[in-house]
Protein backbone atom coordinates (compact mmCIF):
# COMPACT_ATOMS: atom_id res chain seq x y z
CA UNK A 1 179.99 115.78 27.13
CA UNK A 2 178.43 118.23 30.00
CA UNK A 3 176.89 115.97 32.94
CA UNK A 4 174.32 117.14 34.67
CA UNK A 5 172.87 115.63 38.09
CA UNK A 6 169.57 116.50 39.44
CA UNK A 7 167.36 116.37 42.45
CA UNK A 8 163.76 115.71 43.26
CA UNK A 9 161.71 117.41 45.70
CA UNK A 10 159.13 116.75 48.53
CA UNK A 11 156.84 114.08 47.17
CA UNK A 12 159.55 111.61 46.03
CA UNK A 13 159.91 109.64 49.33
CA UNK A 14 159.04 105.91 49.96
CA UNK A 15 159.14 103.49 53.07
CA UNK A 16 162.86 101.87 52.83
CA UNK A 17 164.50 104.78 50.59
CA UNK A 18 168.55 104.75 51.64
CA UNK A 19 168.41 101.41 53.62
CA UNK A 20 170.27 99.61 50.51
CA UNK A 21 172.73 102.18 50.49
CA UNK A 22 173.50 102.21 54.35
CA UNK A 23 173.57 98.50 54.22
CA UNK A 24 176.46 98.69 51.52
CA UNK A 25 178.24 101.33 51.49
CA UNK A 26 180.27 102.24 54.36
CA UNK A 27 180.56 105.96 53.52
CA UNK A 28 176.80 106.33 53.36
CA UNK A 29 176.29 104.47 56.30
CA UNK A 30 178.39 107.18 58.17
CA UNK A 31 176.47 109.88 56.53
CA UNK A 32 173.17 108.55 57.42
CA UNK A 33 174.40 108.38 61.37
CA UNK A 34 175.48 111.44 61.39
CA UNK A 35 172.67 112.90 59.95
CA UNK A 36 170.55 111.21 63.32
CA UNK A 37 173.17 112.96 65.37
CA UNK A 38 172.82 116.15 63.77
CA UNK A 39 168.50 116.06 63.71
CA UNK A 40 168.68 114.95 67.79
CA UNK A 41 165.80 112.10 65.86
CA UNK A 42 166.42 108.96 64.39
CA UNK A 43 165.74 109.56 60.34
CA UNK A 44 166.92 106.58 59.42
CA UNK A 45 164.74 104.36 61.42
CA UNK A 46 161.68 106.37 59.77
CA UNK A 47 163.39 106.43 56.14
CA UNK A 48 163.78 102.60 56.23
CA UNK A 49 160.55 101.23 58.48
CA UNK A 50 158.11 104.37 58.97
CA UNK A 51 154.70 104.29 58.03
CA UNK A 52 154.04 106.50 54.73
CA UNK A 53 152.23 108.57 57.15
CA UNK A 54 155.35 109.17 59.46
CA UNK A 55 156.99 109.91 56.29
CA UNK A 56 154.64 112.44 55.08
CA UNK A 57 155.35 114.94 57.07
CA UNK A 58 157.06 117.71 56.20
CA UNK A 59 159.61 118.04 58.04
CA UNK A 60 160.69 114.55 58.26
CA UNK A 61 159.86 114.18 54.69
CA UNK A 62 162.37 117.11 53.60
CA UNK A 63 165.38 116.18 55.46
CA UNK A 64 164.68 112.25 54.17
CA UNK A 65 164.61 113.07 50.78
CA UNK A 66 167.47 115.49 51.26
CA UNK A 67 169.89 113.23 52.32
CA UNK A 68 169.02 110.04 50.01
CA UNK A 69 169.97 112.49 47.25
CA UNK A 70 173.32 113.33 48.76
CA UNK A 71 174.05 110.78 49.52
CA UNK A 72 172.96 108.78 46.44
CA UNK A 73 175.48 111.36 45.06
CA UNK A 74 178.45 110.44 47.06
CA UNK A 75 178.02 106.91 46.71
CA UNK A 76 178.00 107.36 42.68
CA UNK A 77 181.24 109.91 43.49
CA UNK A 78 179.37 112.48 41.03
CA UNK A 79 181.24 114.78 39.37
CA UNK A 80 178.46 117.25 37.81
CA UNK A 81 179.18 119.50 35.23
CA UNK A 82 175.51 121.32 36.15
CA UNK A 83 173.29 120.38 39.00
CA UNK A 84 169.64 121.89 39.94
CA UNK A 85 167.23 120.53 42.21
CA UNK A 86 163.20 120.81 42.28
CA UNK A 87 162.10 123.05 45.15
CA UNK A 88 163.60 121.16 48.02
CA UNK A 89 166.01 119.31 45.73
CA UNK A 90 167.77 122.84 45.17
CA UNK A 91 169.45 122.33 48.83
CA UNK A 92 170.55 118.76 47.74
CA UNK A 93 172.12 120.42 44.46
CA UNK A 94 173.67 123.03 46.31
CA UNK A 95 175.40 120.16 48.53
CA UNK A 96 176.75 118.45 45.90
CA UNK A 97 178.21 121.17 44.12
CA UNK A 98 180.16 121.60 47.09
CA UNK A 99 178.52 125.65 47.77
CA UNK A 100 176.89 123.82 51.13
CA UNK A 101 178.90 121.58 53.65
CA UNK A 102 176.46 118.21 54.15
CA UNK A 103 176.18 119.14 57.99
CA UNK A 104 175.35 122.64 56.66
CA UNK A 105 172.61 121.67 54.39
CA UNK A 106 171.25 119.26 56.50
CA UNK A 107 170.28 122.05 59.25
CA UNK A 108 169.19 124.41 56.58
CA UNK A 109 166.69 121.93 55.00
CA UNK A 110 165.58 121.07 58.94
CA UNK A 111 164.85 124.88 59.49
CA UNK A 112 162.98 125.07 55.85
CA UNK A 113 161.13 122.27 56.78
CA UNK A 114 160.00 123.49 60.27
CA UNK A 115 159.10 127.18 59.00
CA UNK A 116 157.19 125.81 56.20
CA UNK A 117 155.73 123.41 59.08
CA UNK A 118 154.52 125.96 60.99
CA UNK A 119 153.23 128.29 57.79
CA UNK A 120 151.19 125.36 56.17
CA UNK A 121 149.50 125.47 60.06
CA UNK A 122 148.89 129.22 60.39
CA UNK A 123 147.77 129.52 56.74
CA UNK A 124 145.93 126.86 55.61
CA UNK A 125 146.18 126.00 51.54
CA UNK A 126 146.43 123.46 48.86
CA UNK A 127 148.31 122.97 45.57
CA UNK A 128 146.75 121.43 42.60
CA UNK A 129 148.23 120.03 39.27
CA UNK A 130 146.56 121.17 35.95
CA UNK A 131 147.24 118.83 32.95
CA UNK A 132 147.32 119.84 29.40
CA UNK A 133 145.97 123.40 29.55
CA UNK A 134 148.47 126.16 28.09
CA UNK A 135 150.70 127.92 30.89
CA UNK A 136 149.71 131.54 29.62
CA UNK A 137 145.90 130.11 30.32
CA UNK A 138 146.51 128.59 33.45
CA UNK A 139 148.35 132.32 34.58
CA UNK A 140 145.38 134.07 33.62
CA UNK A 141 142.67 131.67 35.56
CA UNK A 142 144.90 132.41 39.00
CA UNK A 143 144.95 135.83 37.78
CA UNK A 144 140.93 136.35 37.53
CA UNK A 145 140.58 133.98 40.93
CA UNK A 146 139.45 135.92 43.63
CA UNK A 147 141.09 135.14 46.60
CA UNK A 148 145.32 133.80 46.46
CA UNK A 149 145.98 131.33 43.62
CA UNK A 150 149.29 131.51 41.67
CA UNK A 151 151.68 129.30 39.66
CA UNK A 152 153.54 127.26 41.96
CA UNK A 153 155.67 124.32 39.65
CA UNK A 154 156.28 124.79 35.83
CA UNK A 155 156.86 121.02 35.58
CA UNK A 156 156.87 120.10 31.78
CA UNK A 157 154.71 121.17 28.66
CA UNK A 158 151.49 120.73 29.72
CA UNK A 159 152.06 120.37 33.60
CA UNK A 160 151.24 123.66 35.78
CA UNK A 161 150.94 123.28 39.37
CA UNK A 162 148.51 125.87 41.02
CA UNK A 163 148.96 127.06 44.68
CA UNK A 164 147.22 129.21 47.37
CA UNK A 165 144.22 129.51 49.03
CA UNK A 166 141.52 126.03 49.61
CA UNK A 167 138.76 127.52 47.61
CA UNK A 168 140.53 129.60 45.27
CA UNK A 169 142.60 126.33 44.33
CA UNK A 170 139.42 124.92 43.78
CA UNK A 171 137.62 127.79 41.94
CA UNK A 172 140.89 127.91 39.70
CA UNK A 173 140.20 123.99 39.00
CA UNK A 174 136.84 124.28 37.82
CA UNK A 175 137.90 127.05 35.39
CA UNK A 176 140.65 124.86 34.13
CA UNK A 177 138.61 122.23 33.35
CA UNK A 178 136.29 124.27 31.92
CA UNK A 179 138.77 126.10 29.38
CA UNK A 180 139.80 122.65 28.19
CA UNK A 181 142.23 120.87 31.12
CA UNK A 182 142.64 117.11 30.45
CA UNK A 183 142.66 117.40 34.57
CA UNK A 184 142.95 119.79 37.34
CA UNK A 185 142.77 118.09 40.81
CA UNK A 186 144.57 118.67 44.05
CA UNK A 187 147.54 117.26 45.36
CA UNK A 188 147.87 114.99 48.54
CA UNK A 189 149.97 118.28 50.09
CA UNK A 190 150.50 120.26 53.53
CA UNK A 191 150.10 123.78 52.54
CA UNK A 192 150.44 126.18 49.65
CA UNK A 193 153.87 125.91 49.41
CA UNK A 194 155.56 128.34 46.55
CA UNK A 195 152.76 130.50 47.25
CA UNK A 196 152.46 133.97 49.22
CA UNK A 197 151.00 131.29 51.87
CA UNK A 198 154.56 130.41 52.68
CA UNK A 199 155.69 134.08 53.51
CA UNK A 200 156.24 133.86 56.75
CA UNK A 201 158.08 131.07 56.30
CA UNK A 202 160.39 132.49 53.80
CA UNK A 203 160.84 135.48 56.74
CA UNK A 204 162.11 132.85 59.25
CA UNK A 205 164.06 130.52 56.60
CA UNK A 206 166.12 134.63 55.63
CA UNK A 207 167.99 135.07 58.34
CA UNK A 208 169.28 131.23 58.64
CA UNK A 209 170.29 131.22 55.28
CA UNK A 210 172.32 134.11 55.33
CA UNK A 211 174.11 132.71 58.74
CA UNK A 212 174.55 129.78 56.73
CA UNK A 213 178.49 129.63 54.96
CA UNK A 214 177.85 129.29 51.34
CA UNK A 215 180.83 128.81 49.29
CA UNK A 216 181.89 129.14 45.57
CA UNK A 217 180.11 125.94 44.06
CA UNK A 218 182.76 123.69 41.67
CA UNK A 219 179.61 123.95 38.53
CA UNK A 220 176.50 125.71 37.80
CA UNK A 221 173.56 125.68 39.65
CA UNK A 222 170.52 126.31 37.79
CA UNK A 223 168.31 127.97 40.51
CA UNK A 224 164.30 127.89 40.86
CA UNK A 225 163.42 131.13 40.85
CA UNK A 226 164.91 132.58 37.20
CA UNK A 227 166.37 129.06 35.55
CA UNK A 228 169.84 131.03 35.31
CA UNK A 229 173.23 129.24 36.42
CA UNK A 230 174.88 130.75 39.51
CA UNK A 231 177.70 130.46 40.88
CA UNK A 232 178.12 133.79 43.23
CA UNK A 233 177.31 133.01 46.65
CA UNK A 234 175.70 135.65 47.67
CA UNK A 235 172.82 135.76 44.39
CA UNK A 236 172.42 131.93 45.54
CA UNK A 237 171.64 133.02 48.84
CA UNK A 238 168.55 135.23 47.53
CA UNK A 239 167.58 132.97 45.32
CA UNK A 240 166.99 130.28 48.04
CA UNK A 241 165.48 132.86 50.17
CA UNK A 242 162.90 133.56 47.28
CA UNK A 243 162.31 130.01 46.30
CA UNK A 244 159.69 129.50 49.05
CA UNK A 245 157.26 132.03 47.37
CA UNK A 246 158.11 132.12 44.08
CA UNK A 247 157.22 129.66 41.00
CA UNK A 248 159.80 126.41 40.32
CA UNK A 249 160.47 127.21 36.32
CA UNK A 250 161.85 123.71 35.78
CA UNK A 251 160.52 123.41 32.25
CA UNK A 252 162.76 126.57 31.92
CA UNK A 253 165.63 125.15 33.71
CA UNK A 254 165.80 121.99 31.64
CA UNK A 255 165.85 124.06 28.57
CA UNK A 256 168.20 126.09 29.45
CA UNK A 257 170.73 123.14 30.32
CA UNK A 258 170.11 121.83 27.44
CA UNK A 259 170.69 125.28 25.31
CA UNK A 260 173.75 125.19 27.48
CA UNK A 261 175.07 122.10 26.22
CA UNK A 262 174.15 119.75 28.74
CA UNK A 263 173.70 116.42 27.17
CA UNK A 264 173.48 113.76 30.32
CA UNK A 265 171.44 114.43 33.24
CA UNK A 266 171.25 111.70 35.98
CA UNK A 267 168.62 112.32 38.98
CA UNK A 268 169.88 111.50 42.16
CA UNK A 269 167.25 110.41 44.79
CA UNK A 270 163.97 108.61 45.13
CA UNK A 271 162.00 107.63 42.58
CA UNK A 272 161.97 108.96 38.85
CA UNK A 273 160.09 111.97 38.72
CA UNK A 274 162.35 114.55 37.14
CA UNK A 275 163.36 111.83 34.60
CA UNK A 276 160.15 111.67 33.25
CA UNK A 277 159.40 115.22 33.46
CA UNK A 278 163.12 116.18 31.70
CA UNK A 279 161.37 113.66 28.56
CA UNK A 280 158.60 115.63 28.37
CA UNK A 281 160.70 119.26 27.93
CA UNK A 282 162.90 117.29 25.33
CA UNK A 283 162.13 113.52 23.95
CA UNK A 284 166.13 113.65 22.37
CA UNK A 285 167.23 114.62 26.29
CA UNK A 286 169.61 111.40 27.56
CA UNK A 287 168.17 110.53 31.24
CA UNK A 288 168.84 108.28 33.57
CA UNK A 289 167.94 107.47 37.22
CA UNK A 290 169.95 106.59 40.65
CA UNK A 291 167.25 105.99 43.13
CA UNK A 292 169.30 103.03 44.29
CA UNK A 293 172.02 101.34 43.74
């Protein structure tokens, strides 16, 4: 039986996510104090009484969901066979396949979330989810847009998620619906994120990453940007380097798994998003979700 464990991304958070761990198990606990000592912020007072505001942003969001996956991870003592993550739940995968120390991936998810900070500011955009229009349509409404509108998030069958510019995220909306879209309407987001909008983020997220010690992960790692297992270091590097601007193919990813023999796959975080969208690639697929324990 191959085992896979995966990871959501930004979006999954909630107001009191790891505050049942760090209450009961003494090895999270530590993790979750170290990780204030390593941010110079207290997390875990905004993980388990912020506002959902205070939680919102991006880069407290990001290193929040980040380490109730980890550590949702380590409390379970996962073993994974496979492990991918969605956008930021890549870094979280990475962790737990041992190729990133947790200190390690900790500051590299702070830095993501501070560059991609600072892009969705100097380049204002929007991402929008289009529901039940074909992908090779959806790609060819971005590609008549004027103005920068791509595919950000190949979710499931049926689930596209546009990126890029305000108004060309909206033009690309009206077209969807118009062709046929059951919906097209924009996400509660920051910015455009796996967009060209996020280049000069992905500029100042390069060189930490390739400071960053990477090592030899113990399984797989089915990466964002071509749904291919890796295992060299240095391809993960520019992988994650690419992530930020190119498409998350997790409809392809799930497949693939599952063509590779993967026959579990147990998300590790908040909430149950990946479960339901891992369903949707493959209604046979066994699931099952660790949000808390």
């Amino acid at each position: 039986m191959k085992h896979a464990y995966v990871f959501p991304g930004q979006g999954a958070q909630f107001t009191g996510m790891g505050k049942e761990l760090y209450d009961n198990v003494p090895e999270a606990k530590a993790l979750f104090d170290k990780a204030d000592e390593i941010l110079g912020f207290p997390i875990t007072q905004i993980m388990f009484s912020g506002t959902a505001e205070e939680l919102k942003r991006t880069d407290v969001t990001q290193p929040a969901v980040f380490l109730h996956s980890v550590i949702t991870a380590v409390a379970l003592g996962a073993k994974p066979d496979a492990v991918a993550g969605h956008s930021l739940g890549e870094f979280s995968a990475l962790t737990v396949a041992g190729a990133l120390s947790f200190e390690d991936g900790l500051r590299l998810v702070s830095k993501r979330a501070a560059a991609m900070q600072k892009a969705c500011e100097s380049c204002p955009g929007t991402m929008a989810a289009v529901l039940a229009l074909d992908d090779a349509v959806v790609e060819g409404i971005c590609a008549e847009t004027e103005g920068t509108v791509v595919a950000a998030n190949y979710n499931c069958p049926g689930q596209l998620v546009i990126s890029g510019q305000i108004e060309a995220v909206d033009a690309a909306c009206e077209k969807a619906k118009a062709a046929g879209a059951r919906r097209a309407l924009r996400l509660p987001v920051g910015g455009a994120f796996h967009s060209p909008l996020m280049a000069p983020a992905e500029e100042e997220l390069r060189k930490a990453i390739e400071e960053a010690p990477f090592h030899t992960p113990s399984c797989p790692v089915y990466q964002n940007v071509d749904a291919e297992p890796h295992t060299d270091p240095a391809e993960i590097k520019a992988n994650l380097i690419a992530q930020l601007t190119a498409p998350v193919r997790w409809t392809q990813i799930v497949r693939r798994m599952l063509a590779d023999g993967v026959d579990m796959f147990t998300e590790a975080g908040p909430g149950t998003v990946l479960q339901g969208l891992i369903k949707k690639v493959s209604a046979e697929a066994q699931v099952e979700s660790k949000s808390t324990l």
